[in-house]
Protein backbone atom coordinates (compact mmCIF):
# COMPACT_ATOMS: atom_id res chain seq x y z
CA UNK A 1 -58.38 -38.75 63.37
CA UNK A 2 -56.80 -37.28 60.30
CA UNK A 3 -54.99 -38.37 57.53
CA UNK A 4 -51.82 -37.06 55.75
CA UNK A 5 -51.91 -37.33 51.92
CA UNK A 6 -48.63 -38.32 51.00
CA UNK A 7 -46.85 -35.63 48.89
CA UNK A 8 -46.95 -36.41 44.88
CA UNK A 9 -43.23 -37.26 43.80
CA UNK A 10 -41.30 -34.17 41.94
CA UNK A 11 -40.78 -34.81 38.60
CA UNK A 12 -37.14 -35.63 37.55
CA UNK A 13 -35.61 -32.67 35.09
CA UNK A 14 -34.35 -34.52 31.90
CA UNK A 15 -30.52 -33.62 31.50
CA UNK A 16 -29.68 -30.83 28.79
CA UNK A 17 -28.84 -32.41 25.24
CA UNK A 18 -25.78 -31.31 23.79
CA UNK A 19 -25.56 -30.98 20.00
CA UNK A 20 -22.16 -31.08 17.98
CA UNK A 21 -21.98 -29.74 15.20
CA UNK A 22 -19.10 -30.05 13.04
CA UNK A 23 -18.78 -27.61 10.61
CA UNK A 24 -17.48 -28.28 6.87
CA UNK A 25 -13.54 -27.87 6.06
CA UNK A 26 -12.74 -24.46 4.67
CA UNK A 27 -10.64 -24.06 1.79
CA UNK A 28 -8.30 -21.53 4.07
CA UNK A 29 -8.41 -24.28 6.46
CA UNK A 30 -7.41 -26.83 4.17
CA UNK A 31 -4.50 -24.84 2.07
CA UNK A 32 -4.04 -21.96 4.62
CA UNK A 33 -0.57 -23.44 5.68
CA UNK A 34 0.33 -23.18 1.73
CA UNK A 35 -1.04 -19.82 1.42
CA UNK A 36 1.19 -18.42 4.19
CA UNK A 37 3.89 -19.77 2.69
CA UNK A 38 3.36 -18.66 -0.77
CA UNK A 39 2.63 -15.13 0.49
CA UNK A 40 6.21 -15.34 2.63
CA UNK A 41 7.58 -16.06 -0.44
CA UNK A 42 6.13 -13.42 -2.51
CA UNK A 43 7.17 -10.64 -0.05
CA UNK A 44 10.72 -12.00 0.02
CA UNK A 45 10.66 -11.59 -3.98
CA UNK A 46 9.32 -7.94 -3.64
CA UNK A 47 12.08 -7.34 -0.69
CA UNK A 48 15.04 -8.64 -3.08
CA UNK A 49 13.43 -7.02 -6.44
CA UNK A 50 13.00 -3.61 -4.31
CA UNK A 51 16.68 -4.24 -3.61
CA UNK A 52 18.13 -5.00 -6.68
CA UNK A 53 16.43 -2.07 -9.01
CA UNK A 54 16.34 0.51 -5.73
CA UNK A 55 17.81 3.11 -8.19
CA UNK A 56 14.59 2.46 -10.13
CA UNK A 57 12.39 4.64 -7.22
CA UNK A 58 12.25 7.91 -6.98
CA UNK A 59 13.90 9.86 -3.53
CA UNK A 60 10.39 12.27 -2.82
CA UNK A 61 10.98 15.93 -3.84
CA UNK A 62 13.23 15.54 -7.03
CA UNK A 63 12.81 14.59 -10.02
CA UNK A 64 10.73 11.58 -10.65
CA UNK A 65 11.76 9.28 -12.66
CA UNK A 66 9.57 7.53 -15.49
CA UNK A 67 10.24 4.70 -17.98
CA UNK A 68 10.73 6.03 -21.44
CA UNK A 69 11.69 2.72 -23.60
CA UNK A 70 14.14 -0.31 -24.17
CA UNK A 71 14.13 -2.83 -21.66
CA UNK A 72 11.60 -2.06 -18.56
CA UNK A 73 13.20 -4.75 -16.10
CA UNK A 74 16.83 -3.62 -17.33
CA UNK A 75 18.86 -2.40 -13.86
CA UNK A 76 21.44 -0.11 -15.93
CA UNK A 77 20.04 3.16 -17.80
CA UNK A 78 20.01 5.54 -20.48
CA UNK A 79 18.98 8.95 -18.89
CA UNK A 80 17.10 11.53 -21.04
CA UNK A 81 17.81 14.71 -19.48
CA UNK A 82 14.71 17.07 -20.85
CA UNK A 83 15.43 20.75 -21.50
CA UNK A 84 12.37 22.30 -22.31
CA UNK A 85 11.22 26.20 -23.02
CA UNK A 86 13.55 29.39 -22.22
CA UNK A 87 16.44 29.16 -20.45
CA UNK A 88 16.04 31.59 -17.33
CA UNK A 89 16.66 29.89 -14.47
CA UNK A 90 20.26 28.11 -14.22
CA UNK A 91 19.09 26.44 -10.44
CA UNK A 92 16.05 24.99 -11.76
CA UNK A 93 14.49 21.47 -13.27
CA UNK A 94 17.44 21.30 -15.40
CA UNK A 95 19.64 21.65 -13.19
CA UNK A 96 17.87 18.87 -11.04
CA UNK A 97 17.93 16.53 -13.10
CA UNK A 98 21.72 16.45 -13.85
CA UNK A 99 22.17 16.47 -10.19
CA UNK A 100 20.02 13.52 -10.11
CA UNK A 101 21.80 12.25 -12.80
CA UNK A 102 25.21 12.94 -10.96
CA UNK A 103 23.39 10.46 -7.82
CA UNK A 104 22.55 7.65 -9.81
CA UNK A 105 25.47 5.10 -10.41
CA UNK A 106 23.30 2.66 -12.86
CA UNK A 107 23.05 5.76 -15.94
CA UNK A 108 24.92 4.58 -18.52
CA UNK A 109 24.61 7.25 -21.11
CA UNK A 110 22.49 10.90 -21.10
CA UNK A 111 20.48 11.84 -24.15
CA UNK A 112 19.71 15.46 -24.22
CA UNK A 113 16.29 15.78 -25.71
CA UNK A 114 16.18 19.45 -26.14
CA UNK A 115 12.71 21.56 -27.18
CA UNK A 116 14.18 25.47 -26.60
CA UNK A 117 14.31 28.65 -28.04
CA UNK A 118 17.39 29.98 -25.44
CA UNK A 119 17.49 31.82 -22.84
CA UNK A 120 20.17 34.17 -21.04
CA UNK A 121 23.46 34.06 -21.79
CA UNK A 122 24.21 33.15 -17.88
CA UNK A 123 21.95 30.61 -17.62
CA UNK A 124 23.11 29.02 -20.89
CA UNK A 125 26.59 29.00 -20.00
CA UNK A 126 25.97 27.68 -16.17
CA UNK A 127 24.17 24.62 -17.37
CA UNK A 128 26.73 23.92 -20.30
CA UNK A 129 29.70 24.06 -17.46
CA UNK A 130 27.35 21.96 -15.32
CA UNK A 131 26.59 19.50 -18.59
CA UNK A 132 30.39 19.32 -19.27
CA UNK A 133 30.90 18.38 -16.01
CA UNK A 134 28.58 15.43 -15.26
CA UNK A 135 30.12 13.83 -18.91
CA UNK A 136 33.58 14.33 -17.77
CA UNK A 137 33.29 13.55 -14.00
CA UNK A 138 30.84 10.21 -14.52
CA UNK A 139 32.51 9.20 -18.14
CA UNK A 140 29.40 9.37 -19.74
CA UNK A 141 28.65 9.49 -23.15
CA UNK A 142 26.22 12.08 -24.43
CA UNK A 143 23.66 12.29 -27.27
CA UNK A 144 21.47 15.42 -28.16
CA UNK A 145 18.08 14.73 -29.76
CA UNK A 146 16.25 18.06 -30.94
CA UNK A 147 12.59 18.29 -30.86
CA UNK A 148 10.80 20.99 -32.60
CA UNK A 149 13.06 23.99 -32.04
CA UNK A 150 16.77 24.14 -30.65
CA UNK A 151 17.90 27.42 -31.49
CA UNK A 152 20.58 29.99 -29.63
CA UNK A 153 20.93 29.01 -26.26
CA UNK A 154 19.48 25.42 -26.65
CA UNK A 155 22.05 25.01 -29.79
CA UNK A 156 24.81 26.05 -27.12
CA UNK A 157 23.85 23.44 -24.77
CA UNK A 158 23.24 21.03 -27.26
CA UNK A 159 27.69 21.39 -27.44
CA UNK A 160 27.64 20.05 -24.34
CA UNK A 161 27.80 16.78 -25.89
CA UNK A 162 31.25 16.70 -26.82
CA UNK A 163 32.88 16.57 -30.60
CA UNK A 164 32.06 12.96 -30.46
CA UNK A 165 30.60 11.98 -34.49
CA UNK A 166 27.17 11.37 -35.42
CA UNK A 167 25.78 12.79 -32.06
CA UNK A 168 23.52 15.29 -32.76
CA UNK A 169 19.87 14.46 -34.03
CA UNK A 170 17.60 16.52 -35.33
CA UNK A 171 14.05 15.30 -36.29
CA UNK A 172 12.83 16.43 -40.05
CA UNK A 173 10.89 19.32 -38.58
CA UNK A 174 13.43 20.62 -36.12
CA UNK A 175 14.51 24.68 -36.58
CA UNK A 176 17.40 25.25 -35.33
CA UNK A 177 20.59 27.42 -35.16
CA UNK A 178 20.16 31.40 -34.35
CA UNK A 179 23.62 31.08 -32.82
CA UNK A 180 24.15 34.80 -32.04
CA UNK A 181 23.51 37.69 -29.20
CA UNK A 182 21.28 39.85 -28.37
CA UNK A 183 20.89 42.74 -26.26
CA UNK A 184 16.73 43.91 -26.23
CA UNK A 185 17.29 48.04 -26.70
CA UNK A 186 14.10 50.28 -27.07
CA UNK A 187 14.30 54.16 -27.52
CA UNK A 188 10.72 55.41 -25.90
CA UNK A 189 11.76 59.23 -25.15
CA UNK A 190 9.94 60.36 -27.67
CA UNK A 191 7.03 58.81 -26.05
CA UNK A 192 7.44 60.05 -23.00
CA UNK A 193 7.78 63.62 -25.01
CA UNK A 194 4.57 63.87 -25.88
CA UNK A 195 3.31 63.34 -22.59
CA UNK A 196 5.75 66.05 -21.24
CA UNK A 197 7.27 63.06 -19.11
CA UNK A 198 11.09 63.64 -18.74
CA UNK A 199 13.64 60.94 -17.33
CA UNK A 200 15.69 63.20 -14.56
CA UNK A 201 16.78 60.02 -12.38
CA UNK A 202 20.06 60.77 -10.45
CA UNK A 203 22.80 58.71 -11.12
CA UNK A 204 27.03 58.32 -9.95
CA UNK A 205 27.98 58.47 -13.44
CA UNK A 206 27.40 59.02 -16.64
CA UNK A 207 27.11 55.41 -17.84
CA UNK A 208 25.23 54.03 -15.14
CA UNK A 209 21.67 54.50 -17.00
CA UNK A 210 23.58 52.82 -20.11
CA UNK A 211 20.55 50.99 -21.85
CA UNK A 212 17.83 53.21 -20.24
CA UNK A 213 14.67 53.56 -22.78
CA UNK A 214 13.90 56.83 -21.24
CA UNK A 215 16.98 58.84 -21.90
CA UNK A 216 16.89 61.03 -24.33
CA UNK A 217 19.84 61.03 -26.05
CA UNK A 218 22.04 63.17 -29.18
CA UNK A 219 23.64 61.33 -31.25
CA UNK A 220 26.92 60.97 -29.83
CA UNK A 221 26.12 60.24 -26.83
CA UNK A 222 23.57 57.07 -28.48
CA UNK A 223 26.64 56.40 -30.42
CA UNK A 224 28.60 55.89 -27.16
CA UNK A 225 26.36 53.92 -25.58
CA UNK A 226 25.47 51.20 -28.60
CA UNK A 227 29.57 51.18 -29.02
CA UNK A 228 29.76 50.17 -25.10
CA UNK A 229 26.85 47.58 -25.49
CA UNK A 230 28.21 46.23 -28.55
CA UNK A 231 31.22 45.50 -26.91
CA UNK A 232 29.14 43.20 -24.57
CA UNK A 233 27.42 41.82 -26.98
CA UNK A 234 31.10 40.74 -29.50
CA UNK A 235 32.41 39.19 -26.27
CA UNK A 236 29.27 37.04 -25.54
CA UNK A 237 29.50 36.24 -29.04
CA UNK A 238 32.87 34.91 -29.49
CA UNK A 239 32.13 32.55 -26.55
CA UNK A 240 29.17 31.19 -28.45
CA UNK A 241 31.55 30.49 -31.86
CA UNK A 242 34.14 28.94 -29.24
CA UNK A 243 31.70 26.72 -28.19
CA UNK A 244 30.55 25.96 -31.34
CA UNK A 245 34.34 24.85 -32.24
CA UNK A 246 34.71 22.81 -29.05
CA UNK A 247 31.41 20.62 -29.91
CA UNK A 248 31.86 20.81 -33.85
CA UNK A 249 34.99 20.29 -34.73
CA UNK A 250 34.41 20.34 -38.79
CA UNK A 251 33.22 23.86 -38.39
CA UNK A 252 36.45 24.72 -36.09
CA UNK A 253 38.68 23.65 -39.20
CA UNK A 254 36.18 25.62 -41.58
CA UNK A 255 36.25 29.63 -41.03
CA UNK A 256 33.53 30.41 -43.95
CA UNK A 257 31.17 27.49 -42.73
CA UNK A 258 32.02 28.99 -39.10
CA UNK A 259 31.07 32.14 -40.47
CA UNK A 260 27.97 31.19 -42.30
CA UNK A 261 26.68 29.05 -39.49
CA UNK A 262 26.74 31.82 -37.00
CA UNK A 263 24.81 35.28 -38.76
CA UNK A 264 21.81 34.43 -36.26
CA UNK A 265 20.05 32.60 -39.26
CA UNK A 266 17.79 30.02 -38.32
CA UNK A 267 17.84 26.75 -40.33
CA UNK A 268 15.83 23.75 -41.22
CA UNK A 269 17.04 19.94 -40.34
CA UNK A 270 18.31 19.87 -43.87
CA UNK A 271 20.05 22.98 -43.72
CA UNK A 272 21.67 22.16 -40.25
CA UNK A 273 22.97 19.07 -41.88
CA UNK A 274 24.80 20.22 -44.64
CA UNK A 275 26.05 23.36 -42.83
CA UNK A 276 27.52 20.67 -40.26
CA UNK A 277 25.42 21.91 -37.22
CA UNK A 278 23.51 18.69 -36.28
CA UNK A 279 24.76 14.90 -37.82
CA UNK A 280 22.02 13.12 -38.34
CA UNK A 281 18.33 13.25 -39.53
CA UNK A 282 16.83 11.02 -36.38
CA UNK A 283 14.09 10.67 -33.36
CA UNK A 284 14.43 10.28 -30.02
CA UNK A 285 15.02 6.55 -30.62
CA UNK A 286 17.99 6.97 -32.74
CA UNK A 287 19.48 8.89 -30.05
CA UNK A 288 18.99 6.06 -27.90
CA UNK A 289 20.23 3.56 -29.59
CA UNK A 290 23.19 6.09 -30.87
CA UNK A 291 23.72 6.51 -26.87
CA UNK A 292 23.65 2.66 -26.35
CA UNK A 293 26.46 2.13 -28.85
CA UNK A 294 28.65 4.84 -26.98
CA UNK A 295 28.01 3.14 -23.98
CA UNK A 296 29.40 -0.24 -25.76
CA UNK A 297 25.84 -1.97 -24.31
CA UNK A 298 23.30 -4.07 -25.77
CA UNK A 299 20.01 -2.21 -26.11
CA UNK A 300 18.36 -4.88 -24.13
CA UNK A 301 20.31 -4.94 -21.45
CA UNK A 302 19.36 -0.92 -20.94
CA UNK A 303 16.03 0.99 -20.08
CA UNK A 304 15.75 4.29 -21.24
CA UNK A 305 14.36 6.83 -18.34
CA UNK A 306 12.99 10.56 -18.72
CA UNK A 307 12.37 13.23 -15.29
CA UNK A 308 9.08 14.82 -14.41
CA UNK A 309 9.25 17.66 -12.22
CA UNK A 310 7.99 16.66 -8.66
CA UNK A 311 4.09 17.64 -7.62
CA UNK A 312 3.82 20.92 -6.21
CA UNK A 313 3.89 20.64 -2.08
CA UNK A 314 1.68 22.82 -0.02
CA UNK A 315 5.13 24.74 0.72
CA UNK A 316 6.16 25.51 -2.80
CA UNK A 317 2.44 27.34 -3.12
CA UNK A 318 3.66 29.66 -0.32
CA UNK A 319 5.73 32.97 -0.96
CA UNK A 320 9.37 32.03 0.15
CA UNK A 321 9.20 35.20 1.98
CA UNK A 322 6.18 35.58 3.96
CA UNK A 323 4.38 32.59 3.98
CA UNK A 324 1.17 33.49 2.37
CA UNK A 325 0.03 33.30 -0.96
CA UNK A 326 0.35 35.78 -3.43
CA UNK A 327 -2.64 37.83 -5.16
CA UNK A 328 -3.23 36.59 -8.56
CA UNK A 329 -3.64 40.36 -8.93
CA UNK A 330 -0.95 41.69 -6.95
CA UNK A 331 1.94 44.16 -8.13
CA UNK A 332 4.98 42.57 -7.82
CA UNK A 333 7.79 45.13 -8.08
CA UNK A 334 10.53 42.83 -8.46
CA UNK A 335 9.23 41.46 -11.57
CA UNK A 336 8.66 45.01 -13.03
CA UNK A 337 12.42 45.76 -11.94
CA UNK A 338 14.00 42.73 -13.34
CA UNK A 339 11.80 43.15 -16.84
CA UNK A 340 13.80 46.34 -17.18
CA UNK A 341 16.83 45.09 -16.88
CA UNK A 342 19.02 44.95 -19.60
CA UNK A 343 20.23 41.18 -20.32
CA UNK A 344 22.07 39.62 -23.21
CA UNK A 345 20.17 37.09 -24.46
CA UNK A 346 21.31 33.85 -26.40
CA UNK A 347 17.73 33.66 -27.76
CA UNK A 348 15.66 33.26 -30.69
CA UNK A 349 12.28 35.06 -30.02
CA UNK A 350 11.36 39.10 -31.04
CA UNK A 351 10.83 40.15 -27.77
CA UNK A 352 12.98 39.08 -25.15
CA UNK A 353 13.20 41.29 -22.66
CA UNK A 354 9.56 40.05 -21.62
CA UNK A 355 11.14 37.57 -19.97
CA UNK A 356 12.01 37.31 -16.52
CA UNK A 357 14.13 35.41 -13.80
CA UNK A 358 11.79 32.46 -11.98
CA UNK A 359 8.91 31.99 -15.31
């Protein structure tokens, strides 16, 4: 007979426990509501600040514009227009920055803070027309401040500023003057005699080589030729003094100061002073504050802003021409040509005709 053992019972599987943990408030979670709010708030600030002093950024490519003094959170400006070194090129950061200038509606006043030997007559003339013209367009009044030197072609730009009195600073230690022409003329035939080197170039006429180093010349004919460049040179020269009239007008009323102002002399802030070519002993402050009370403002209620040249792009280090960089090395025959070319010059140096178009 057999027997069956019963089967043992399965044990029952307990049910899984479930823990809850709760975890501890967070600040976020506690003020994060607030925070969102407050930083809502703070980007609607930025928004209408951005808005409200817009003129204050600036556009990429120009000039950039920089806080200089006075009031930093002041909307409306005084605009200190920089004119440093020769003056070659008439299109370049000068030129920029009155154009900017021109753009901006919140400038107030310009304050020509001018460091400069001269430059070419051209380029001295172009950007006094194109001074002239921002002033009269915009109503602007203008202010010069001189740094170390303003002589020749940065005196004739300094007349941009109008016959207005007490306009033109000049800082204790400031040459300036050399109000005057010249015409860089070098006679190397004997040079090129001893090396049995003979200028035979052919030419329409007989004047065309006029101001040629190479020619070798008797002395009528040099005669002509200085006669025919000093005629170039008077006429320049006369538009210089009639400049000088239009932006001094004590010296306009005063032939022998005229006359003694204008030998090509250069002068010390002093002498500047009591010959009548620059009002004031003064810093670039002065100027400001001068410009202010032209502009019939408060200082406070102004900032004061100066122009750096943009950063160089990867563009502007490529040759306009070709694309491709330029040898350090290279010969560049355009320079060479346009080193020889006679200029007149409303400069103050020994050796202009170094210089060149685009330095």
């Amino acid at each position: 007979m057999s027997s069956e053992t019963p089967s043992a019972a399965s044990p029952q599987t307990p049910s899984p426990q479930i823990v809850l943990q709760q975890s501890p408030p967070t600040m976020f979670g506690r003020f994060g509501k607030y925070l969102l709010l407050a930083l809502g708030l703070c980007v609607m600030v930025i928004i209408s600040q951005a808005a409200s002093y817009r003129s204050y950024f600036s556009p990429p490519g120009g000039p950039q514009e920089k806080f200089q003094s006075l009031n930093a959170d002041a909307e409306q400006k005084i605009a200190v227009l920089s004119i440093e070194g020769a003056i070659i090129d008439a299109d370049g950061f000068v030129k920029q920055q009155i154009d900017r200038i021109r753009e901006d509606d919140s400038v107030r006043a310009i304050v020509l803070r001018i460091d400069s030997p001269g430059g070419t007559v051209t380029a001295s003339d172009y950007l006094y027309h194109q001074l002239r013209k921002l002033a009269k367009e915009r109503e602007l009044p203008m202010v010069v401040s001189m740094g170390s030197i303003c002589a020749s072609g940065g005196y004739y730009l300094a007349m941009a500023a109008g016959g207005e009195p007490d306009i033109i600073f000049a800082e204790p230690s400031t040459w300036t003057g050399s109000i005057g022409v010249v015409i860089p003329h070098y006679d190397l035939s004997g040079l090129l005699t001893q090396y049995n080197v003979k200028d035979d170039s052919i030419v329409s006429g007989p004047d065309k080589l006029m101001g040629s180093p190479t020619r070798d010349l008797d002395a009528d004919q040099r005669a002509k030729e200085r006669e025919l460049l000093q005629t170039l040179v008077n006429e320049s020269f006369e538009r210089f003094k009639e400049i000088v009239r239009a932006g001094r007008p004590k010296l306009a009323q005063d032939d022998d100061a005229l006359k003694r102002a204008t030998t090509g002399q250069i002068f010390s802030a002093d002498q500047a002073k009591a010959l009548g070519l620059v009002d004031e002993i003064g810093f670039l402050d002065d100027a400001i504050a001068r410009a202010a009370e032209l502009a019939g403002r408060d200082v406070k209620s102004l900032r004061a802003v100066k122009y750096d040249e943009p950063p160089a792009t990867l563009g502007s280090l490529l040759a306009a021409d070709g694309g491709a960089l330029r040898p350090a090395a290279g010969f560049d025959l355009s320079a060479l040509l346009d080193m020889t070319a006679p200029r007149a010059y409303y400069l103050w140096t020994w050796l202009p005709s170094l210089l060149r178009e685009g330095q």
